[in-house]
PDB file of N, CA and C in Angstrom:
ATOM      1  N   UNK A   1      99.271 108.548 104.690  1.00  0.00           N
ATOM      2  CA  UNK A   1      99.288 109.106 103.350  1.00  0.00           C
ATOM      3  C   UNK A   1      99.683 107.982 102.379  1.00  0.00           C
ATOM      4  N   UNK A   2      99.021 108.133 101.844  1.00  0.00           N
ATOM      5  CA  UNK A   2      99.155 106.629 100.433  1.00  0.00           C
ATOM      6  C   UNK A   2     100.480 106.949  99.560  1.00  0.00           C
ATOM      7  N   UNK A   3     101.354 105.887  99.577  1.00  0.00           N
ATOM      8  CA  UNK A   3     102.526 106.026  98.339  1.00  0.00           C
ATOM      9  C   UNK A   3     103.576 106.745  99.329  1.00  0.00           C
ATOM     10  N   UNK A   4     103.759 106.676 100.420  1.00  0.00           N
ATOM     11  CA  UNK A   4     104.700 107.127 101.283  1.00  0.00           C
ATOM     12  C   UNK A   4     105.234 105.882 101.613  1.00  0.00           C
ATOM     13  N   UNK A   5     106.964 106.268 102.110  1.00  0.00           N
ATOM     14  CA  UNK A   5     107.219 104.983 102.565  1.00  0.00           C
ATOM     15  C   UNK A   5     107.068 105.177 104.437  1.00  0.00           C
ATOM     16  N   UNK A   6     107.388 104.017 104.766  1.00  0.00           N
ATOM     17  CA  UNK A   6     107.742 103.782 105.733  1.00  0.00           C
ATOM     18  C   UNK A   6     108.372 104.180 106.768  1.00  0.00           C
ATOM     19  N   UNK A   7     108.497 105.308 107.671  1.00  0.00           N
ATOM     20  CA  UNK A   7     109.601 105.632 108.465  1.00  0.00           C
ATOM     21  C   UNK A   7     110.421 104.516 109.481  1.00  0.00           C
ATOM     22  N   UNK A   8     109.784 103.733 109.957  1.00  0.00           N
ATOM     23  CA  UNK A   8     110.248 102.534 110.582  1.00  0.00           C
ATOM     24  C   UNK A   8     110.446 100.648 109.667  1.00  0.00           C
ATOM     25  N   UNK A   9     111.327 100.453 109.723  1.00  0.00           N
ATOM     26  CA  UNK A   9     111.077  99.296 108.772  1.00  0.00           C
ATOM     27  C   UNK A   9     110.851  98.178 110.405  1.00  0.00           C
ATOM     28  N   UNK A  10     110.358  97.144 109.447  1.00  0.00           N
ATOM     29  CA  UNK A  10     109.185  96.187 110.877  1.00  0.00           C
ATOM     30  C   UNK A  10     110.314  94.761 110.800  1.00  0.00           C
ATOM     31  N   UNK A  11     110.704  94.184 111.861  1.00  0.00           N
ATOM     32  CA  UNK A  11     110.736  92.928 111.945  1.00  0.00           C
ATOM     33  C   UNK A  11     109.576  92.008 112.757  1.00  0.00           C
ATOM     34  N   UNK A  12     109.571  90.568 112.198  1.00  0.00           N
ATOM     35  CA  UNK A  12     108.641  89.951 113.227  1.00  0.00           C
ATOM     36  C   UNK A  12     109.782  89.138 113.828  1.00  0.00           C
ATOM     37  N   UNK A  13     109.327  88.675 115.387  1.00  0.00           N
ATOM     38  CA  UNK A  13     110.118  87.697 115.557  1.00  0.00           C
ATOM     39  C   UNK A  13     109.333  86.268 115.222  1.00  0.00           C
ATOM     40  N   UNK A  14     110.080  84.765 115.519  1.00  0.00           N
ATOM     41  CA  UNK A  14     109.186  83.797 115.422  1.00  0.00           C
ATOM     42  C   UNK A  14     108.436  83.656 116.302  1.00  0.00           C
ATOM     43  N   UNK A  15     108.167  84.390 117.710  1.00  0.00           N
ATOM     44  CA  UNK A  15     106.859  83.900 118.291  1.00  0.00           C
ATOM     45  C   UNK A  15     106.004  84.731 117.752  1.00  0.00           C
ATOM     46  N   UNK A  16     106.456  86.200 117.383  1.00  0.00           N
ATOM     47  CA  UNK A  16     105.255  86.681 116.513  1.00  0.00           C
ATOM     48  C   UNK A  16     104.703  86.177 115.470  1.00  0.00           C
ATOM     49  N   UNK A  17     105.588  85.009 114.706  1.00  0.00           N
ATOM     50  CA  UNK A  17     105.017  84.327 113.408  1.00  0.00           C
ATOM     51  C   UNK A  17     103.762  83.393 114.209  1.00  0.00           C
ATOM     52  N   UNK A  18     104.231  82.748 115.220  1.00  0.00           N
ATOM     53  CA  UNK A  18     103.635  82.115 115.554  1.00  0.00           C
ATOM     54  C   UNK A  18     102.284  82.302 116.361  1.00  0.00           C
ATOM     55  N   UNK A  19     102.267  83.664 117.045  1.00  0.00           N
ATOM     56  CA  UNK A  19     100.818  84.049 117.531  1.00  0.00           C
ATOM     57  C   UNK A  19     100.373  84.280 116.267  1.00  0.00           C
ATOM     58  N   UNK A  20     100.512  84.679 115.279  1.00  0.00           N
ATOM     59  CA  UNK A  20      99.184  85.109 114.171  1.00  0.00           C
ATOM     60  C   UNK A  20      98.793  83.486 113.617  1.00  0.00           C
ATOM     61  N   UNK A  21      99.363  82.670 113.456  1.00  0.00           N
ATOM     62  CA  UNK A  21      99.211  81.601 113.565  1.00  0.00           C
ATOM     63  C   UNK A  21      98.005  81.202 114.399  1.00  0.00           C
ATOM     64  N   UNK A  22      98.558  81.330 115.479  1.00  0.00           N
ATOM     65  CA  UNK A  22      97.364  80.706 116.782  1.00  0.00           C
ATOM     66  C   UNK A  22      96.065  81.760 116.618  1.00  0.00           C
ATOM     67  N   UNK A  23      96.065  82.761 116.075  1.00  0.00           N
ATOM     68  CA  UNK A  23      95.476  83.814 116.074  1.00  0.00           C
ATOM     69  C   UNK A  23      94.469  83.413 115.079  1.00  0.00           C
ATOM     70  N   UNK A  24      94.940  82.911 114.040  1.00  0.00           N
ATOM     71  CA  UNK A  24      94.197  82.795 112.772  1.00  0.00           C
ATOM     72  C   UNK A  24      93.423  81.288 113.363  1.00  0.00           C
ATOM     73  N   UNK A  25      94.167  80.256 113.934  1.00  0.00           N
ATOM     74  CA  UNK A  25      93.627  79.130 114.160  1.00  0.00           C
ATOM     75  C   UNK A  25      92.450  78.810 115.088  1.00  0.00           C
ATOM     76  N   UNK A  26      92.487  80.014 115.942  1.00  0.00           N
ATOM     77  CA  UNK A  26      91.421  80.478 116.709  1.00  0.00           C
ATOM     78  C   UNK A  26      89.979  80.608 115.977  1.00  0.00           C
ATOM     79  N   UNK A  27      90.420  81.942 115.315  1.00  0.00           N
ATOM     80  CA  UNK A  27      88.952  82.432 114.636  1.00  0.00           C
ATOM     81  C   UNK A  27      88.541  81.353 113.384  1.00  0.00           C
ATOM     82  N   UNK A  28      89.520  81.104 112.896  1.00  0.00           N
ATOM     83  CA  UNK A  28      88.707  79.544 111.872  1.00  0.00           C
ATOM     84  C   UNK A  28      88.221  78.714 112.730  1.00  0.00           C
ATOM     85  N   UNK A  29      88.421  78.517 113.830  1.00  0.00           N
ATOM     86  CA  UNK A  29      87.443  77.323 114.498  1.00  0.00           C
ATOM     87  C   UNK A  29      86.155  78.059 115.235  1.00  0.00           C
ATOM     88  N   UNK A  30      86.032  80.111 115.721  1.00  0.00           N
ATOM     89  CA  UNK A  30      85.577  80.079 116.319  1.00  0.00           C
ATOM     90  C   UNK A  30      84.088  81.187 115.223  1.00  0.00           C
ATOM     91  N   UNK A  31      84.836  81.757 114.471  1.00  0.00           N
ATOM     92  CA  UNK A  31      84.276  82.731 113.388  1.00  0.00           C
ATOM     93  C   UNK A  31      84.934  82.862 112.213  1.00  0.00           C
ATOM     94  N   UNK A  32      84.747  81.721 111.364  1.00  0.00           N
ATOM     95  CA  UNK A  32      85.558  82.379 110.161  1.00  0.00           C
ATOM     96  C   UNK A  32      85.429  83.679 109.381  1.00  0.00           C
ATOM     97  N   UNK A  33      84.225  84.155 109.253  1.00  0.00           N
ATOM     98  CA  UNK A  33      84.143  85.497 108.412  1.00  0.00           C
ATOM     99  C   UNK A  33      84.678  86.234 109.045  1.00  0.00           C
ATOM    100  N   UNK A  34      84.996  86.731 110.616  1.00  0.00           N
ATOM    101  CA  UNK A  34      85.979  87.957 110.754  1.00  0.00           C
ATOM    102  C   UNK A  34      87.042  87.599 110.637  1.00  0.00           C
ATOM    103  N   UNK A  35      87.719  86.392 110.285  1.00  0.00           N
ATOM    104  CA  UNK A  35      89.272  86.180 110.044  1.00  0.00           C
ATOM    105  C   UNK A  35      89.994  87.510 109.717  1.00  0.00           C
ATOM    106  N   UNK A  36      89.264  87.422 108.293  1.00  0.00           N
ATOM    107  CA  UNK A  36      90.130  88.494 107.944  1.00  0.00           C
ATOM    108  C   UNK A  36      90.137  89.959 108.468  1.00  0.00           C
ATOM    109  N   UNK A  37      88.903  90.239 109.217  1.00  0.00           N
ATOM    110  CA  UNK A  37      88.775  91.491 109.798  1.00  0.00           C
ATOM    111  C   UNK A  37      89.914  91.532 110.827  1.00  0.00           C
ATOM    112  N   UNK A  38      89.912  90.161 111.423  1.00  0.00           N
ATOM    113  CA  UNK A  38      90.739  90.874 112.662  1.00  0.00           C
ATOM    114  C   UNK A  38      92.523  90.946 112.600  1.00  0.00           C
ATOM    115  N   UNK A  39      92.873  90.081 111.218  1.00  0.00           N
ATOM    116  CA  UNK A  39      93.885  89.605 110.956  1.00  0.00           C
ATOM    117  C   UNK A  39      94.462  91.392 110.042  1.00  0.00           C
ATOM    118  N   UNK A  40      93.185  91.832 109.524  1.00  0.00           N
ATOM    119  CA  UNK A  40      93.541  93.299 108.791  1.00  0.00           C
ATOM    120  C   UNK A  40      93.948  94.414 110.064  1.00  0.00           C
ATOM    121  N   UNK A  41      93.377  94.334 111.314  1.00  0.00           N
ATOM    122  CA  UNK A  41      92.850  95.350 112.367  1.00  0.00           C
ATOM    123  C   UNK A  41      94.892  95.157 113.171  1.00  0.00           C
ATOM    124  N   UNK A  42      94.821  94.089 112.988  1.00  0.00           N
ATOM    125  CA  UNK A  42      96.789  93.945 114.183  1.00  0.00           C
ATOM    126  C   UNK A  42      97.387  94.202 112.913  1.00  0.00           C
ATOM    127  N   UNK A  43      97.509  93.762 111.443  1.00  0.00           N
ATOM    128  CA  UNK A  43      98.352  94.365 110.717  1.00  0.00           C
ATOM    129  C   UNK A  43      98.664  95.812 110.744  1.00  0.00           C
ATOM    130  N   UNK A  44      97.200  95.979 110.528  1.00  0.00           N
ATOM    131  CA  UNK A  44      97.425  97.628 110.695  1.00  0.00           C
ATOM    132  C   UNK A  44      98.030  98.610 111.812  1.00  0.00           C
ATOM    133  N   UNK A  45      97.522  97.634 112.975  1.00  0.00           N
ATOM    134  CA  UNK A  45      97.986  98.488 114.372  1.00  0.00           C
ATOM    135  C   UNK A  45     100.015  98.067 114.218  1.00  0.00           C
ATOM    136  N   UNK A  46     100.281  97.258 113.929  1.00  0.00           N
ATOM    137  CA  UNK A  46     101.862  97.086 113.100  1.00  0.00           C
ATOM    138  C   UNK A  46     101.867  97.918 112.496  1.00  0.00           C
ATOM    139  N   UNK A  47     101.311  98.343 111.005  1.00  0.00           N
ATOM    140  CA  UNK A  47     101.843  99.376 110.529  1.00  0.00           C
ATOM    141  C   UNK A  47     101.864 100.762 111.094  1.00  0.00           C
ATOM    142  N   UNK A  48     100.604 100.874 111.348  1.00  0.00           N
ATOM    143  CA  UNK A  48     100.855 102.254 112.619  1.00  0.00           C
ATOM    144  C   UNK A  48     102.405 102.863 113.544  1.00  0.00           C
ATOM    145  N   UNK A  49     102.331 101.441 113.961  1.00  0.00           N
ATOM    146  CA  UNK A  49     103.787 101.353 114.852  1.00  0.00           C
ATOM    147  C   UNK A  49     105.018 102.185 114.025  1.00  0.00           C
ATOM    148  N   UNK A  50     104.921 101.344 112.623  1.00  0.00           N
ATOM    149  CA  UNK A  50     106.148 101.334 112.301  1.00  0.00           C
ATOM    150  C   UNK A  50     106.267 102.923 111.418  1.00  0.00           C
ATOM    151  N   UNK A  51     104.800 103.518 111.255  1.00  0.00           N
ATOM    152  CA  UNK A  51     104.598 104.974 110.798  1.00  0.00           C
ATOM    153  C   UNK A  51     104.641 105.967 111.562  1.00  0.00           C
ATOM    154  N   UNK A  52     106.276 105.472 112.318  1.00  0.00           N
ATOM    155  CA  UNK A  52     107.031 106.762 113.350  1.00  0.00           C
ATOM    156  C   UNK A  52     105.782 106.930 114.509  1.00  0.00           C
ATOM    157  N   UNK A  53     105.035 105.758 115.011  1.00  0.00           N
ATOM    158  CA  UNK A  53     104.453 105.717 116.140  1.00  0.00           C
ATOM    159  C   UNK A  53     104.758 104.788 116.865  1.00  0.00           C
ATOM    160  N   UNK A  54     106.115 104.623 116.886  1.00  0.00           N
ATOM    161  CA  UNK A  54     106.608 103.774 117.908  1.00  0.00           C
ATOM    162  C   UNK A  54     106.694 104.310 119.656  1.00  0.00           C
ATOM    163  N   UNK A  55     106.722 105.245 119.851  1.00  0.00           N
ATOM    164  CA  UNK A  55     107.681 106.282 120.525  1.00  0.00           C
ATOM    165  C   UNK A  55     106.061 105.861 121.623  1.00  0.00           C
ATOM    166  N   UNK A  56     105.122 106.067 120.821  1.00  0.00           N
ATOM    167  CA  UNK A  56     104.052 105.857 121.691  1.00  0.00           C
ATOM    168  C   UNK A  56     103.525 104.856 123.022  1.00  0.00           C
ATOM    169  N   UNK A  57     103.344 103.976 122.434  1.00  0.00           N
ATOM    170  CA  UNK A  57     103.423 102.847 123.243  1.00  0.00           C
ATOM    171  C   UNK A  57     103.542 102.525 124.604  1.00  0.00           C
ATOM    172  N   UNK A  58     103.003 101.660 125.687  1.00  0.00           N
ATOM    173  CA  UNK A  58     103.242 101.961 126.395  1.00  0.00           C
ATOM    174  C   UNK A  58     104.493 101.072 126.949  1.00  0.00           C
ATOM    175  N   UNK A  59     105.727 101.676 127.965  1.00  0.00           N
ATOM    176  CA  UNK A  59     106.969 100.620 128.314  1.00  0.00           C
ATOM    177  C   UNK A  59     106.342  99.308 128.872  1.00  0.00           C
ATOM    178  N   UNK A  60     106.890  98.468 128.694  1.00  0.00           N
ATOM    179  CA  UNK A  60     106.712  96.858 129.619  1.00  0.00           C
ATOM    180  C   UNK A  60     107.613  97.116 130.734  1.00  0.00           C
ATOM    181  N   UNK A  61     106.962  96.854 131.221  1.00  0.00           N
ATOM    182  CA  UNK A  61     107.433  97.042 132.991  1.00  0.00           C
ATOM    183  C   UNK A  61     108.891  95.870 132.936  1.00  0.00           C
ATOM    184  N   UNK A  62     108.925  96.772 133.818  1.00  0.00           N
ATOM    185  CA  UNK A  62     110.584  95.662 134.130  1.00  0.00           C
ATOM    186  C   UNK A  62     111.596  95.562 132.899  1.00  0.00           C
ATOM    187  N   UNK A  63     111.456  95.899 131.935  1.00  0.00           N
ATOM    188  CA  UNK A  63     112.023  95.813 130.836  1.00  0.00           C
ATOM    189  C   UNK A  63     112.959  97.780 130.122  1.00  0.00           C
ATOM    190  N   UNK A  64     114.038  97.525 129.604  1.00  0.00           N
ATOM    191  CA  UNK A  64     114.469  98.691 129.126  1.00  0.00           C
ATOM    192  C   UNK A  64     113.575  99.289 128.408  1.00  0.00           C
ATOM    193  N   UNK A  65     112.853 101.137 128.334  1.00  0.00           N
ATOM    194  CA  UNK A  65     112.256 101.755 127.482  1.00  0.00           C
ATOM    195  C   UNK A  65     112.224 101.098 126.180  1.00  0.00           C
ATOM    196  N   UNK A  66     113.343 100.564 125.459  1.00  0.00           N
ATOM    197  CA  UNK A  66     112.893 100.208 124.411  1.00  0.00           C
ATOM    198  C   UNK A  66     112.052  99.466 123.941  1.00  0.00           C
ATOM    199  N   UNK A  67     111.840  98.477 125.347  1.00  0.00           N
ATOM    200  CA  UNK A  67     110.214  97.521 125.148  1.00  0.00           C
ATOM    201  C   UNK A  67     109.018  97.945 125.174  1.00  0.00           C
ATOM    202  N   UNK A  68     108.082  98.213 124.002  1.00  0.00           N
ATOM    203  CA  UNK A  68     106.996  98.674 124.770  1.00  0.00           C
ATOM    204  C   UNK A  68     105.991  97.917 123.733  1.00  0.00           C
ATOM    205  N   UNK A  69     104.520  98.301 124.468  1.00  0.00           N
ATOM    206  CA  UNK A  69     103.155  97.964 123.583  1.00  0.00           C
ATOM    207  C   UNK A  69     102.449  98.478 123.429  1.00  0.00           C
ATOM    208  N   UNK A  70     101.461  98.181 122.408  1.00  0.00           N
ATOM    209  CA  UNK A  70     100.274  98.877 122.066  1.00  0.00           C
ATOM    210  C   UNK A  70      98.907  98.187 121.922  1.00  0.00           C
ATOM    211  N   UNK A  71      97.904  98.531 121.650  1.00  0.00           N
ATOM    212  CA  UNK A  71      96.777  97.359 121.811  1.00  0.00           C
ATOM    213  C   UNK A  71      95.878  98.210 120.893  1.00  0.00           C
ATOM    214  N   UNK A  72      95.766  96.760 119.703  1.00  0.00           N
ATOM    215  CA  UNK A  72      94.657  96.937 118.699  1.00  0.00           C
ATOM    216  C   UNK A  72      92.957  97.061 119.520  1.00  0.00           C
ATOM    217  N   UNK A  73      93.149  97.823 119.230  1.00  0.00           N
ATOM    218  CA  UNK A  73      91.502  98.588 119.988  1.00  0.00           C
ATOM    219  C   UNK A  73      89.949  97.560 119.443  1.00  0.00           C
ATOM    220  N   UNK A  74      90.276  96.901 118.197  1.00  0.00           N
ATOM    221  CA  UNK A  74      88.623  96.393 117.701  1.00  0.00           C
ATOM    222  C   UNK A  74      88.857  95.279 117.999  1.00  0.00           C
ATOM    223  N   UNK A  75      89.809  94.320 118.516  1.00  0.00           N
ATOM    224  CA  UNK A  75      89.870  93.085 118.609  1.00  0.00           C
ATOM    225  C   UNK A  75      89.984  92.980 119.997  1.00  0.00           C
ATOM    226  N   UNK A  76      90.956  93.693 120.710  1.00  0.00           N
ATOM    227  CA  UNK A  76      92.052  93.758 121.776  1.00  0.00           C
ATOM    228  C   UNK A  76      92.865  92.957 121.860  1.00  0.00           C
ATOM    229  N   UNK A  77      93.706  92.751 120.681  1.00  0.00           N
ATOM    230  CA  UNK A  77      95.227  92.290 120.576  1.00  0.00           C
ATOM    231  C   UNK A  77      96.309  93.717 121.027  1.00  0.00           C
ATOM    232  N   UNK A  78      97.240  92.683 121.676  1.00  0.00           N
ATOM    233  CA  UNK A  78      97.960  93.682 122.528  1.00  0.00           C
ATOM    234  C   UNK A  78      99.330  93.066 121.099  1.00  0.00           C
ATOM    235  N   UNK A  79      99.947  94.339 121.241  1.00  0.00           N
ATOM    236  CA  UNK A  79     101.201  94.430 120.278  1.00  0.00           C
ATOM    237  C   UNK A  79     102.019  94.499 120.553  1.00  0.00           C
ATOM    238  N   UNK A  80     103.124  93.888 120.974  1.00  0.00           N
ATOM    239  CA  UNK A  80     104.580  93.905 122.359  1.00  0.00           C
ATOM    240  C   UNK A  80     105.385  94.047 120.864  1.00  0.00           C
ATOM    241  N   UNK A  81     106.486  95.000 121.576  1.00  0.00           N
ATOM    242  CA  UNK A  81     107.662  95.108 120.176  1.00  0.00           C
ATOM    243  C   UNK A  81     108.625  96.066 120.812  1.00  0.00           C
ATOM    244  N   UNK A  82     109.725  95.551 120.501  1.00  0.00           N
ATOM    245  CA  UNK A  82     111.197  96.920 120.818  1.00  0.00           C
ATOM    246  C   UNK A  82     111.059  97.649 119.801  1.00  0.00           C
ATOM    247  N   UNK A  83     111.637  98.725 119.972  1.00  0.00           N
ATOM    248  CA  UNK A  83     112.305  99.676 119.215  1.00  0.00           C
ATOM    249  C   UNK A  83     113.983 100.107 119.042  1.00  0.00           C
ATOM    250  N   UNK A  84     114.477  99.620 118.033  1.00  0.00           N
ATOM    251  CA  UNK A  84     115.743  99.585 117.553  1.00  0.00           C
ATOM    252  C   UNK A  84     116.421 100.722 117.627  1.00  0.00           C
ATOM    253  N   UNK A  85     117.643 101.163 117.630  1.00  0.00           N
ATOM    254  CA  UNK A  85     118.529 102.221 117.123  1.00  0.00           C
ATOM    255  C   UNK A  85     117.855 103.417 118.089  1.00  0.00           C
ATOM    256  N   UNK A  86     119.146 104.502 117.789  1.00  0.00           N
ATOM    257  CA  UNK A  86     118.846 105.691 118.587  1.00  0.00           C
ATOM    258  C   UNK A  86     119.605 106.634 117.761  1.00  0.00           C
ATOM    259  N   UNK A  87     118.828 107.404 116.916  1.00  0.00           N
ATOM    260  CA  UNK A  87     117.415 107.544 116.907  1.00  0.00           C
ATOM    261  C   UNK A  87     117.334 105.944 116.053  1.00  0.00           C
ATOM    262  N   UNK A  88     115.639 105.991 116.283  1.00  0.00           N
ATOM    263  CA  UNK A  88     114.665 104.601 115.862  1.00  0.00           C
ATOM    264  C   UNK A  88     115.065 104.090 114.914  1.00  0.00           C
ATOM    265  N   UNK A  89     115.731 103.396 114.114  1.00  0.00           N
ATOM    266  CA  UNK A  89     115.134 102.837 112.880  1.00  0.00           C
ATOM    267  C   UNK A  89     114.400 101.732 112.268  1.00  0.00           C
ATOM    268  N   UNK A  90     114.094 100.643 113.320  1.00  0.00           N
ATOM    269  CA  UNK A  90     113.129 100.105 112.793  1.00  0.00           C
ATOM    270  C   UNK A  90     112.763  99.365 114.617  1.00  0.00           C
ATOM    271  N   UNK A  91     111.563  98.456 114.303  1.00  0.00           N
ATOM    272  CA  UNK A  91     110.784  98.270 115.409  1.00  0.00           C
ATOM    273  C   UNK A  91     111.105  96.484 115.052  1.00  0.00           C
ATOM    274  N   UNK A  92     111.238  95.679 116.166  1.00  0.00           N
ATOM    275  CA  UNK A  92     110.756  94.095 115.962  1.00  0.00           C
ATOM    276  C   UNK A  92     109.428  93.745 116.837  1.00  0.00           C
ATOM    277  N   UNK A  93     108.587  93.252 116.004  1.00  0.00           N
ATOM    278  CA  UNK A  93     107.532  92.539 116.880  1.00  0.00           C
ATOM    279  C   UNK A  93     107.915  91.562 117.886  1.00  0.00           C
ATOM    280  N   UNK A  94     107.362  91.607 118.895  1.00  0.00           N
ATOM    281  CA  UNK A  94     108.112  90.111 119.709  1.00  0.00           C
ATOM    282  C   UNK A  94     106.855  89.502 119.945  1.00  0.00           C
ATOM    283  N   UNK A  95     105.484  90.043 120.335  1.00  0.00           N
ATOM    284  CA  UNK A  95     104.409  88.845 120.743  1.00  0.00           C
ATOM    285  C   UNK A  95     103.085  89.925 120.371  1.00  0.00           C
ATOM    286  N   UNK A  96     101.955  88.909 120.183  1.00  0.00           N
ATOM    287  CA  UNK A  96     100.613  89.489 120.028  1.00  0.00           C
ATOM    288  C   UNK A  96      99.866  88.639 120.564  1.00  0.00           C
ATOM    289  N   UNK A  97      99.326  89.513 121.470  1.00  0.00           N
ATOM    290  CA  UNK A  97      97.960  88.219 122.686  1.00  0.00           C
ATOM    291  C   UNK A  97      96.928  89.537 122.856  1.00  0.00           C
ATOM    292  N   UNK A  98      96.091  88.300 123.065  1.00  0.00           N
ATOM    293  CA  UNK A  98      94.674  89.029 123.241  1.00  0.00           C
ATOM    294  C   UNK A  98      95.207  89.569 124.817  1.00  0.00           C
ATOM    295  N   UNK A  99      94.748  90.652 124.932  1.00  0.00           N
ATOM    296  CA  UNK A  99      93.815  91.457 126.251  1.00  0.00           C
ATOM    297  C   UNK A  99      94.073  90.734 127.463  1.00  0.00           C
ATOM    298  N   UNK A 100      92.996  89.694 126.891  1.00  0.00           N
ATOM    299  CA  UNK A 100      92.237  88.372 127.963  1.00  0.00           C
ATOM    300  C   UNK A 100      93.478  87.659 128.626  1.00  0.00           C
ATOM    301  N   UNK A 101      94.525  87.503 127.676  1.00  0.00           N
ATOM    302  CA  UNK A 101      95.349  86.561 128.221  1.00  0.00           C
ATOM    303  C   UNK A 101      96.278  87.061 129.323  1.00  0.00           C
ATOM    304  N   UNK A 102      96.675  85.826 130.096  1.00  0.00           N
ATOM    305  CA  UNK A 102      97.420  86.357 130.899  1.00  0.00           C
ATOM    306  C   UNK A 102      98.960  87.197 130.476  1.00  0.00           C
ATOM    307  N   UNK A 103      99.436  88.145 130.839  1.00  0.00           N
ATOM    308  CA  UNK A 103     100.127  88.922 130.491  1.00  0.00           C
ATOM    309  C   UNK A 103     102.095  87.806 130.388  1.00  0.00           C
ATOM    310  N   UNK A 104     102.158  87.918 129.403  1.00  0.00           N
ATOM    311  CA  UNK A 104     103.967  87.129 129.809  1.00  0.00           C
ATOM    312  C   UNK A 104     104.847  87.897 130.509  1.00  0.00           C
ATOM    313  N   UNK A 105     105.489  87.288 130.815  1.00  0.00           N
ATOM    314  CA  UNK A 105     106.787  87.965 132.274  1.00  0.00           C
ATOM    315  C   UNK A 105     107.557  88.517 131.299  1.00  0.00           C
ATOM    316  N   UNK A 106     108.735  89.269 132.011  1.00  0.00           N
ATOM    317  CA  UNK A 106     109.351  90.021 131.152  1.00  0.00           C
ATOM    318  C   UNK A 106     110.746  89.334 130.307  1.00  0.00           C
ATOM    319  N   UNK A 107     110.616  87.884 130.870  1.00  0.00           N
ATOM    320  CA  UNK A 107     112.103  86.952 130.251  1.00  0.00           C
ATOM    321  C   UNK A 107     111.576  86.865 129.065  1.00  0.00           C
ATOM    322  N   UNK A 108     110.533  86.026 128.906  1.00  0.00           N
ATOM    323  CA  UNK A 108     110.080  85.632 127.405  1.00  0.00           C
ATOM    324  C   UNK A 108     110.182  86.610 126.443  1.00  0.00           C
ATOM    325  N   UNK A 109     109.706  88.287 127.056  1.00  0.00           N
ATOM    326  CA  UNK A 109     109.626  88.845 126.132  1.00  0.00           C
ATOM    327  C   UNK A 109     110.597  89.210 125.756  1.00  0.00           C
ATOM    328  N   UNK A 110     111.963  89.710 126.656  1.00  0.00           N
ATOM    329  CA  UNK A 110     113.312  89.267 125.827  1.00  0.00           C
ATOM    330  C   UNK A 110     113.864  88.640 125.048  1.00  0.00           C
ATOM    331  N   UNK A 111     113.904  87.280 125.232  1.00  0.00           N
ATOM    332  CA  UNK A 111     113.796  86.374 124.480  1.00  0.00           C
ATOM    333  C   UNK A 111     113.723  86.148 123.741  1.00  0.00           C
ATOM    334  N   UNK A 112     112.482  86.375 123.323  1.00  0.00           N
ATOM    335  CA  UNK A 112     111.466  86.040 121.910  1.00  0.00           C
ATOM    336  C   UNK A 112     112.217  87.820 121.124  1.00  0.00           C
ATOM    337  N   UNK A 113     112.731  88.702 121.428  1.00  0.00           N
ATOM    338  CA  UNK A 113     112.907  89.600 120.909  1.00  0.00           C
ATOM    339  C   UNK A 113     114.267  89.692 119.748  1.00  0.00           C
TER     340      UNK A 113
END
């Protein structure tokens, strides 16, 4: 709904700064005109998240419930992120990888959280 706020407020962490980074550096070398398509398609699947669809997601194995992900469906960027507080109040991104890639273990994603 337009002009609503937010039920979840979003952190990124820095490896999340840094995959959209690699993300963006990708498609400028490989397709620039969908840059922005695909760079609009994971924002959004973020905002989704943070529009009280956190809960969804699926857990990362080995990791406390509060870790979980989701995966942007038109690209297949996968969306790794905790969920804060109990009840929720906001979500941190920790990593965004394609699909394709090999999946990270569950230290990093601590870590980086």
């Amino acid at each position: 709904m337009p002009g609503r706020n937010r039920v979840l407020s979003i952190g990124w962490s820095s490896r999340a700064i840094g995959d959209l980074t690699r993300i963006e550096s990708y498609w400028l070398g490989q397709n620039p005109a969908i840059l922005p398509s695909v760079l609009q398609a994971i924002l959004a699947r973020v905002t989704w998240i943070g529009d009280d669809h956190a809960s969804i997601g699926s857990p990362v194995p080995e990791l406390p419930t509060t870790y979980r992900s989701q995966l942007e469906r038109a690209y297949g960027y996968k969306v790794s992120y905790r969920v804060n507080g109990d009840p929720p109040t906001s979500v941190t991104i920790i990593t965004i990888r394609h699909a394709m890639q090999r999946p990270l273990s569950p230290s990093p994603i601590r870590r980086y959280s």
